[in-house]
PDB file of N, CA and C in Angstrom:
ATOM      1  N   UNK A   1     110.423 104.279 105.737  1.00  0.00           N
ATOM      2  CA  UNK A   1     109.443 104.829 104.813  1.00  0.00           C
ATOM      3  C   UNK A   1     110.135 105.110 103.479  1.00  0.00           C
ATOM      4  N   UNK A   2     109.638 104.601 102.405  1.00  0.00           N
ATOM      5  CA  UNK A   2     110.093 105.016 101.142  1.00  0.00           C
ATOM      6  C   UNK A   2     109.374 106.056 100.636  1.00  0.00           C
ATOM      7  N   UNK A   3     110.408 107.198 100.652  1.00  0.00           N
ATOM      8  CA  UNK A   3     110.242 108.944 100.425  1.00  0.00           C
ATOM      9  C   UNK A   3     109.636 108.867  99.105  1.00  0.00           C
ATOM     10  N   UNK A   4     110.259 108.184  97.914  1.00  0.00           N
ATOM     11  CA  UNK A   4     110.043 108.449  96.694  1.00  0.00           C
ATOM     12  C   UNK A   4     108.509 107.547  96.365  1.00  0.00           C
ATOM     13  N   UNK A   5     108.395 106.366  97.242  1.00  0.00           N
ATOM     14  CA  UNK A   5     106.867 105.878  96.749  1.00  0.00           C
ATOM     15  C   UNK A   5     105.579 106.951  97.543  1.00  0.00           C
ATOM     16  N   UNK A   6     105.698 107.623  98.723  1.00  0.00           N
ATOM     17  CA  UNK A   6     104.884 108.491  99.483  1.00  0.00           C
ATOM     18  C   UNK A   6     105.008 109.817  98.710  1.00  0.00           C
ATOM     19  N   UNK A   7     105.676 110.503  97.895  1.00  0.00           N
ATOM     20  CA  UNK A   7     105.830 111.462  97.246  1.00  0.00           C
ATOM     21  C   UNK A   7     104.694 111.289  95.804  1.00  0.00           C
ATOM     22  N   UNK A   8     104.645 109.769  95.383  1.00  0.00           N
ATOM     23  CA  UNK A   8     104.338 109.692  94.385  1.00  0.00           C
ATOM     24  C   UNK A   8     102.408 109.522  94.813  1.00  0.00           C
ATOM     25  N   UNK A   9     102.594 108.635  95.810  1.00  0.00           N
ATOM     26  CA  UNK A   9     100.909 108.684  96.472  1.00  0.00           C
ATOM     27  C   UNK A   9     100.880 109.899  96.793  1.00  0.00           C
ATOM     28  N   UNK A  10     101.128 111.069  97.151  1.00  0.00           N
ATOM     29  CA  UNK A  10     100.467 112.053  97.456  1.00  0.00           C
ATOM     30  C   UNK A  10     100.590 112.940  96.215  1.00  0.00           C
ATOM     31  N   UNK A  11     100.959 112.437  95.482  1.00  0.00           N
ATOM     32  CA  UNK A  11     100.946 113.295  94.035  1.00  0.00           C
ATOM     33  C   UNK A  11     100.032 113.138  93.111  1.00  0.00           C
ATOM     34  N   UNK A  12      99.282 111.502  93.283  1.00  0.00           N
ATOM     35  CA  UNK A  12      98.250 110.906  92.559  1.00  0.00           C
ATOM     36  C   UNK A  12      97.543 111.423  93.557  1.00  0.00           C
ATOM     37  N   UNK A  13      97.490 111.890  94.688  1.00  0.00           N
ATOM     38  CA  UNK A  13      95.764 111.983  95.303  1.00  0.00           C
ATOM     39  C   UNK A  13      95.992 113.242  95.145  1.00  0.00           C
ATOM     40  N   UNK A  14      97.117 114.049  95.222  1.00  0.00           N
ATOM     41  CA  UNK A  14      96.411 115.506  95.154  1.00  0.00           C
ATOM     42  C   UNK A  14      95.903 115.815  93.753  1.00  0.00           C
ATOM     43  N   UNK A  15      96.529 115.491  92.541  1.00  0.00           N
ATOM     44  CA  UNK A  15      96.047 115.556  91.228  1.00  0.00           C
ATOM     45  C   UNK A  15      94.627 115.475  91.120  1.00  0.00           C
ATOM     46  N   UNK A  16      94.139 114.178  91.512  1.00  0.00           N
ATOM     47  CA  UNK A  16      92.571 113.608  91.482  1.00  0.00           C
ATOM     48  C   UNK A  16      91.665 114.443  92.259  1.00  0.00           C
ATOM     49  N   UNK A  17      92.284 115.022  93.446  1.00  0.00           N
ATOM     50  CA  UNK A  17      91.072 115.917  94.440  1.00  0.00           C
ATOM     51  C   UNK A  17      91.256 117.448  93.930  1.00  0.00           C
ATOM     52  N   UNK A  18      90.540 118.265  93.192  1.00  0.00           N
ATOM     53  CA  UNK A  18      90.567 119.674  93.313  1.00  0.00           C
ATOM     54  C   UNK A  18      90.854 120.314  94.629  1.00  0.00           C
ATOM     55  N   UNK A  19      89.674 119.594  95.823  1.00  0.00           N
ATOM     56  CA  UNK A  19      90.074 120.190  96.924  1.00  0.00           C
ATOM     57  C   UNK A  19      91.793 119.731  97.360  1.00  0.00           C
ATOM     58  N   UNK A  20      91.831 118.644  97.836  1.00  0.00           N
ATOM     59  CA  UNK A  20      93.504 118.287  98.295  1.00  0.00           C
ATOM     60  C   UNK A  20      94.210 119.159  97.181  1.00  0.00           C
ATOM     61  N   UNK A  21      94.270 119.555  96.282  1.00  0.00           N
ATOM     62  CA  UNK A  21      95.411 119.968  95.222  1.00  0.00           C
ATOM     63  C   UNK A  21      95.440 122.009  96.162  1.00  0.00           C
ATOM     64  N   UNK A  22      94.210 122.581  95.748  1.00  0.00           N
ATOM     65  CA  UNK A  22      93.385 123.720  97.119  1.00  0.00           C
ATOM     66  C   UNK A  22      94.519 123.817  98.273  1.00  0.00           C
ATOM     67  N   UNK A  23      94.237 122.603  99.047  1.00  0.00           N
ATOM     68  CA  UNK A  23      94.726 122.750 100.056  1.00  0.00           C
ATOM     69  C   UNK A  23      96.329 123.047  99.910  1.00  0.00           C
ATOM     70  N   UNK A  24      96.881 121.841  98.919  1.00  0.00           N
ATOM     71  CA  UNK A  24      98.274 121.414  99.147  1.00  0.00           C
ATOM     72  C   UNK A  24      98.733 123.097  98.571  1.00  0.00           C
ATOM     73  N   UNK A  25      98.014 123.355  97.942  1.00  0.00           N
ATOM     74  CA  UNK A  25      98.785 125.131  97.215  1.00  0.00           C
ATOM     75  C   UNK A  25      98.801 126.282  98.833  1.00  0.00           C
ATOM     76  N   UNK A  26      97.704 125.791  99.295  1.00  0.00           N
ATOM     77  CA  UNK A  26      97.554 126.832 100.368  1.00  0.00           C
ATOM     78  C   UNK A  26      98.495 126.719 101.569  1.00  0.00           C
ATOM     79  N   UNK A  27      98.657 125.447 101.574  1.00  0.00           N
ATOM     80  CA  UNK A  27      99.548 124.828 102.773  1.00  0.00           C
ATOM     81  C   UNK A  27     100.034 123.643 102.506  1.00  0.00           C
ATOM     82  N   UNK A  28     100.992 123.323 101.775  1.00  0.00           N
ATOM     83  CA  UNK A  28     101.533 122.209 101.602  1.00  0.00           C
ATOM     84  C   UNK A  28     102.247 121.070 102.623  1.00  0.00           C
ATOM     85  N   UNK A  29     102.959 121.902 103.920  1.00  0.00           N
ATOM     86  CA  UNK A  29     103.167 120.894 104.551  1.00  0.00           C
ATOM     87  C   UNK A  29     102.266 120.305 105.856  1.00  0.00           C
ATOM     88  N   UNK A  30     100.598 120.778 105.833  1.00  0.00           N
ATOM     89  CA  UNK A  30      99.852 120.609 106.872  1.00  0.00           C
ATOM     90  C   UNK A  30      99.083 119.479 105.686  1.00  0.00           C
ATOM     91  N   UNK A  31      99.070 119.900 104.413  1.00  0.00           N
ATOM     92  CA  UNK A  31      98.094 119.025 103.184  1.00  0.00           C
ATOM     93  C   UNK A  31      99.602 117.509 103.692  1.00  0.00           C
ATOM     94  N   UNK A  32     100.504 117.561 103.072  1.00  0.00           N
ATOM     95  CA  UNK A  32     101.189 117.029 103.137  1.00  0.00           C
ATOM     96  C   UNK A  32     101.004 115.906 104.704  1.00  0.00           C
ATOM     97  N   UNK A  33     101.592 116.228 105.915  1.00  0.00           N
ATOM     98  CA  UNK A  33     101.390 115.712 107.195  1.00  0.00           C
ATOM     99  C   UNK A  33      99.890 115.026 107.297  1.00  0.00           C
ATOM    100  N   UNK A  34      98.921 116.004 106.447  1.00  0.00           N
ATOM    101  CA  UNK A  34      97.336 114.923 107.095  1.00  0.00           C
ATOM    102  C   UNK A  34      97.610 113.537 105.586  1.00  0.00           C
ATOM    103  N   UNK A  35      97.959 113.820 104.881  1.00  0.00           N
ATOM    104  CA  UNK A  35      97.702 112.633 103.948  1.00  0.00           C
ATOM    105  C   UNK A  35      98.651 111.149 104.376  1.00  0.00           C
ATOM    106  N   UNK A  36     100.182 111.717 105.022  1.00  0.00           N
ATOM    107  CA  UNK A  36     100.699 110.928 105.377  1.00  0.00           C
ATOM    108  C   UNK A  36     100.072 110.222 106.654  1.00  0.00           C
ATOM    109  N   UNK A  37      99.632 111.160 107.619  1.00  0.00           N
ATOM    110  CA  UNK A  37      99.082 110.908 108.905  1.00  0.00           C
ATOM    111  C   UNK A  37     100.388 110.687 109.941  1.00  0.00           C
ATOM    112  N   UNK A  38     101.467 110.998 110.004  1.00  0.00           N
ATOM    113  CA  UNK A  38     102.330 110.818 110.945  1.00  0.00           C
ATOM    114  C   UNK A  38     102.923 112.367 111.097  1.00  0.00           C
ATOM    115  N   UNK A  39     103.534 112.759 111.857  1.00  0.00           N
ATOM    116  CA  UNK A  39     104.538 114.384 112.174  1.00  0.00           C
ATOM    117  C   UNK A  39     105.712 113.350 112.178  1.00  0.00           C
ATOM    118  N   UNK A  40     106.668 113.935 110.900  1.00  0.00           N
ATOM    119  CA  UNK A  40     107.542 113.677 110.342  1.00  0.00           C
ATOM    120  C   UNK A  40     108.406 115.075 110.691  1.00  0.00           C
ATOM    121  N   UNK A  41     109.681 114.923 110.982  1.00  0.00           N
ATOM    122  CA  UNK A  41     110.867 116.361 111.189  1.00  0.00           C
ATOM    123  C   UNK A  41     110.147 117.225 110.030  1.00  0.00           C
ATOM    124  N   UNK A  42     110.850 118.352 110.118  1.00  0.00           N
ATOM    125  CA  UNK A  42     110.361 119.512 108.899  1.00  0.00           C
ATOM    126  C   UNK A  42     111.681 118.846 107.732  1.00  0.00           C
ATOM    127  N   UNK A  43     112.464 118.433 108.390  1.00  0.00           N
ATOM    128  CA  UNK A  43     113.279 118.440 106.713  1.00  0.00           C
ATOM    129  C   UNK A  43     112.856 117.298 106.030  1.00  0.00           C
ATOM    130  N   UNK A  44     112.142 116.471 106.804  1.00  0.00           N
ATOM    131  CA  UNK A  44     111.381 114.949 106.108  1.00  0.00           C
ATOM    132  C   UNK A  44     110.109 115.754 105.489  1.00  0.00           C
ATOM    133  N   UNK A  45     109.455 116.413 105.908  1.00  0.00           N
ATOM    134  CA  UNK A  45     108.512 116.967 105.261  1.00  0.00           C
ATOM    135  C   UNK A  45     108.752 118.209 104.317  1.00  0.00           C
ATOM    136  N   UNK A  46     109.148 118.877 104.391  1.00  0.00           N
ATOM    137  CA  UNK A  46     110.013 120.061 103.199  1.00  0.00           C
ATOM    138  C   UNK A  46     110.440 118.541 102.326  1.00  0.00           C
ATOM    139  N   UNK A  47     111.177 117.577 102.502  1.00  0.00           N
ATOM    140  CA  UNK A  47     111.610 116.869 101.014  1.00  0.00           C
ATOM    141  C   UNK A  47     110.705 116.368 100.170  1.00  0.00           C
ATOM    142  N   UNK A  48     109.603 115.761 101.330  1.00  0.00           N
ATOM    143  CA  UNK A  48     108.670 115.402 100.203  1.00  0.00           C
ATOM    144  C   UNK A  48     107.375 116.421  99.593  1.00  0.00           C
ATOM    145  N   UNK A  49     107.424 117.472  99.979  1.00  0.00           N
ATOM    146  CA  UNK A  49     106.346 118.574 100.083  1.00  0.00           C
ATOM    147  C   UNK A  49     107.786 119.090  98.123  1.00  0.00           C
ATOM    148  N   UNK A  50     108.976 119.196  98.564  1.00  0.00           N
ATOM    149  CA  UNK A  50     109.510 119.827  97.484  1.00  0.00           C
ATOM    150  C   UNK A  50     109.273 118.928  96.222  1.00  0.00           C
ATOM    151  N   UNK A  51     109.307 117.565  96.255  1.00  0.00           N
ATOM    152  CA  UNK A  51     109.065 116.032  95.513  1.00  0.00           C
ATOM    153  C   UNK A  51     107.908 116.601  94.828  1.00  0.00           C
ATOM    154  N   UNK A  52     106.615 116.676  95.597  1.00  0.00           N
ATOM    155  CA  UNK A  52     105.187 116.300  95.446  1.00  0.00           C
ATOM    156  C   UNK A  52     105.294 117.649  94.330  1.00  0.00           C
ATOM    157  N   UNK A  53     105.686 119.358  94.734  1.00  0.00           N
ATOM    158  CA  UNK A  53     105.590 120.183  94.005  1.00  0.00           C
ATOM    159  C   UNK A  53     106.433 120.163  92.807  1.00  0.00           C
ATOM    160  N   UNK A  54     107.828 119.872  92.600  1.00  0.00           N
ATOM    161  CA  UNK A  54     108.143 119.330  91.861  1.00  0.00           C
ATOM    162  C   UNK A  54     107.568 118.117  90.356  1.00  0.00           C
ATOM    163  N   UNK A  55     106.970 117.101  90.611  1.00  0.00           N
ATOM    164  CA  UNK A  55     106.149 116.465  90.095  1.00  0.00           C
ATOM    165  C   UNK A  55     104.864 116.881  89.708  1.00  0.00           C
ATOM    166  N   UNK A  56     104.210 117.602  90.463  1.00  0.00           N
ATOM    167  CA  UNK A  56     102.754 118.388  89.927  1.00  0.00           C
ATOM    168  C   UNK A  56     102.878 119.381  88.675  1.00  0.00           C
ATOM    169  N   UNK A  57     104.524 120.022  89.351  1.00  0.00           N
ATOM    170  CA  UNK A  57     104.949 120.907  88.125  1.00  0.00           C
ATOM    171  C   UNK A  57     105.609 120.295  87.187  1.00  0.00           C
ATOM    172  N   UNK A  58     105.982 119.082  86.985  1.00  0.00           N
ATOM    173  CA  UNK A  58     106.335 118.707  85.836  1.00  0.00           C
ATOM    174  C   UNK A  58     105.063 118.109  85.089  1.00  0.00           C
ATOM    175  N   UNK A  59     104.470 117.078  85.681  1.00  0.00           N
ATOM    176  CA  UNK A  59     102.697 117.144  85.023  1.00  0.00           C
ATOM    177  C   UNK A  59     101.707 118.252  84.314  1.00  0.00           C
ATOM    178  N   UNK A  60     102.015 119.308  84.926  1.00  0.00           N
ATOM    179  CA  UNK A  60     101.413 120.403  84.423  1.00  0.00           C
ATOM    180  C   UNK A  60     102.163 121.268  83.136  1.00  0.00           C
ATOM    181  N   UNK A  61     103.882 120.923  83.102  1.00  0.00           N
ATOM    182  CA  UNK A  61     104.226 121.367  82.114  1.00  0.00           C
ATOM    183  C   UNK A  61     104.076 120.296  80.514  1.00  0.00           C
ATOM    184  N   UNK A  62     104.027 119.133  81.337  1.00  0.00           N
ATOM    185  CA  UNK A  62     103.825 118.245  79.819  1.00  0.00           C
ATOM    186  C   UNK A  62     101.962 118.626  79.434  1.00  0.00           C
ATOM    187  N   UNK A  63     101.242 118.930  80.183  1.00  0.00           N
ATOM    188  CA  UNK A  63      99.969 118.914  79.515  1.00  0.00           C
ATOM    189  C   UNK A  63     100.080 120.503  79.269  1.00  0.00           C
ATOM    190  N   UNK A  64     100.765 121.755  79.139  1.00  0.00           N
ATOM    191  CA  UNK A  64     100.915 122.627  78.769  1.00  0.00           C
ATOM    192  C   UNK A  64     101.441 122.312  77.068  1.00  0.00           C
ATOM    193  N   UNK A  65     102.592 121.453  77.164  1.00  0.00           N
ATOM    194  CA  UNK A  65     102.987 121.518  76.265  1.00  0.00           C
ATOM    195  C   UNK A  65     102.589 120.444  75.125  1.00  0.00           C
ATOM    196  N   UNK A  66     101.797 119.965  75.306  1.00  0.00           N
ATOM    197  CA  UNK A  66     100.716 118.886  74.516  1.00  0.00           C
ATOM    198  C   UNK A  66      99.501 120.047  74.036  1.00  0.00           C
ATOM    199  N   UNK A  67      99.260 120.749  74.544  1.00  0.00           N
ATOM    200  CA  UNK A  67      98.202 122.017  74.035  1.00  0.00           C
ATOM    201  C   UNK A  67      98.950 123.034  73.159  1.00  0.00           C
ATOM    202  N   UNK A  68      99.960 123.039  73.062  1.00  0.00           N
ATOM    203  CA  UNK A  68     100.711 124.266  72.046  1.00  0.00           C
ATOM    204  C   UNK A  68     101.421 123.391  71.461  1.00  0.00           C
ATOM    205  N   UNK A  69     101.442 122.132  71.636  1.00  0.00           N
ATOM    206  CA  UNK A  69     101.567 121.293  70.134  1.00  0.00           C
ATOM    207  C   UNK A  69     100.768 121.225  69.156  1.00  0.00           C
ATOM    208  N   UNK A  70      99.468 120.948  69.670  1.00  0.00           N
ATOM    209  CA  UNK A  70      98.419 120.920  68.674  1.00  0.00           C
ATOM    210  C   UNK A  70      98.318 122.051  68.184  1.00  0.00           C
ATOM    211  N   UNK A  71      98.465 123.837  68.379  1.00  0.00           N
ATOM    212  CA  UNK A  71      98.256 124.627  68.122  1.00  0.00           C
ATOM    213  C   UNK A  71      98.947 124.651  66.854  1.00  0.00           C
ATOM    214  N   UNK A  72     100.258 124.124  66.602  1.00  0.00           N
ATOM    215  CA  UNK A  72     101.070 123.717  65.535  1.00  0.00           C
ATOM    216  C   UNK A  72     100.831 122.454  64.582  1.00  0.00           C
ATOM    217  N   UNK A  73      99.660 122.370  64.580  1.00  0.00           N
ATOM    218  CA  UNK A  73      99.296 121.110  63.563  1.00  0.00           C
ATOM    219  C   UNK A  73      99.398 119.998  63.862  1.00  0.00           C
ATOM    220  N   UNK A  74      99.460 119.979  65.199  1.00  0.00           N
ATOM    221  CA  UNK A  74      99.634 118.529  65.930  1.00  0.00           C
ATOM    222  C   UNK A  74      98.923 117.415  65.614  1.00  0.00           C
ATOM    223  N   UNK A  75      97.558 117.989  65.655  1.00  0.00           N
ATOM    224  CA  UNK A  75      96.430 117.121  65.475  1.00  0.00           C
ATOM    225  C   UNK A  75      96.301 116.494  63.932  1.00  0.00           C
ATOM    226  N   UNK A  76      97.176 116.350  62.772  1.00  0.00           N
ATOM    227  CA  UNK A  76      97.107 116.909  61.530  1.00  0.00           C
ATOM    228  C   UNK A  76      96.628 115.342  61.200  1.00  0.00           C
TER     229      UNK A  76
END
């Protein structure tokens, strides 16, 4: 299984679903396990559960910081 392409599919579907994104905050490695559909060890799942949060939080800091650009004349 390639960790880094399954990290990235469950990063595009949780983004797109309000609910899956819901879930993955509430319980990330049960959101995590149903999207993959297999029971993977916990340290296979903690890596990509840390991946997926990792990446959501870097997505969320570039569209943070695209909004307090414009606040600075971005839009000019």
């Amino acid at each position: 299984m390639d960790i880094a392409a399954k990290i990235q599919e469950i990063v595009t579907k949780v983004q797109s679903d309000p609910k899956l994104l819901e879930g993955f905050q509430e319980n990330p490695t049960k959101t995590v396990e149903g999207l993959i559909g297999i029971d993977l060890p916990d340290d296979q799942v903690n890596a990509i559960v840390a991946g997926v949060k990792g990446k959501i939080a870097v997505g969320n800091a570039g569209d943070l910081l695209g909004k307090v650009g414009g606040l600075f004349g971005g839009n000019k």
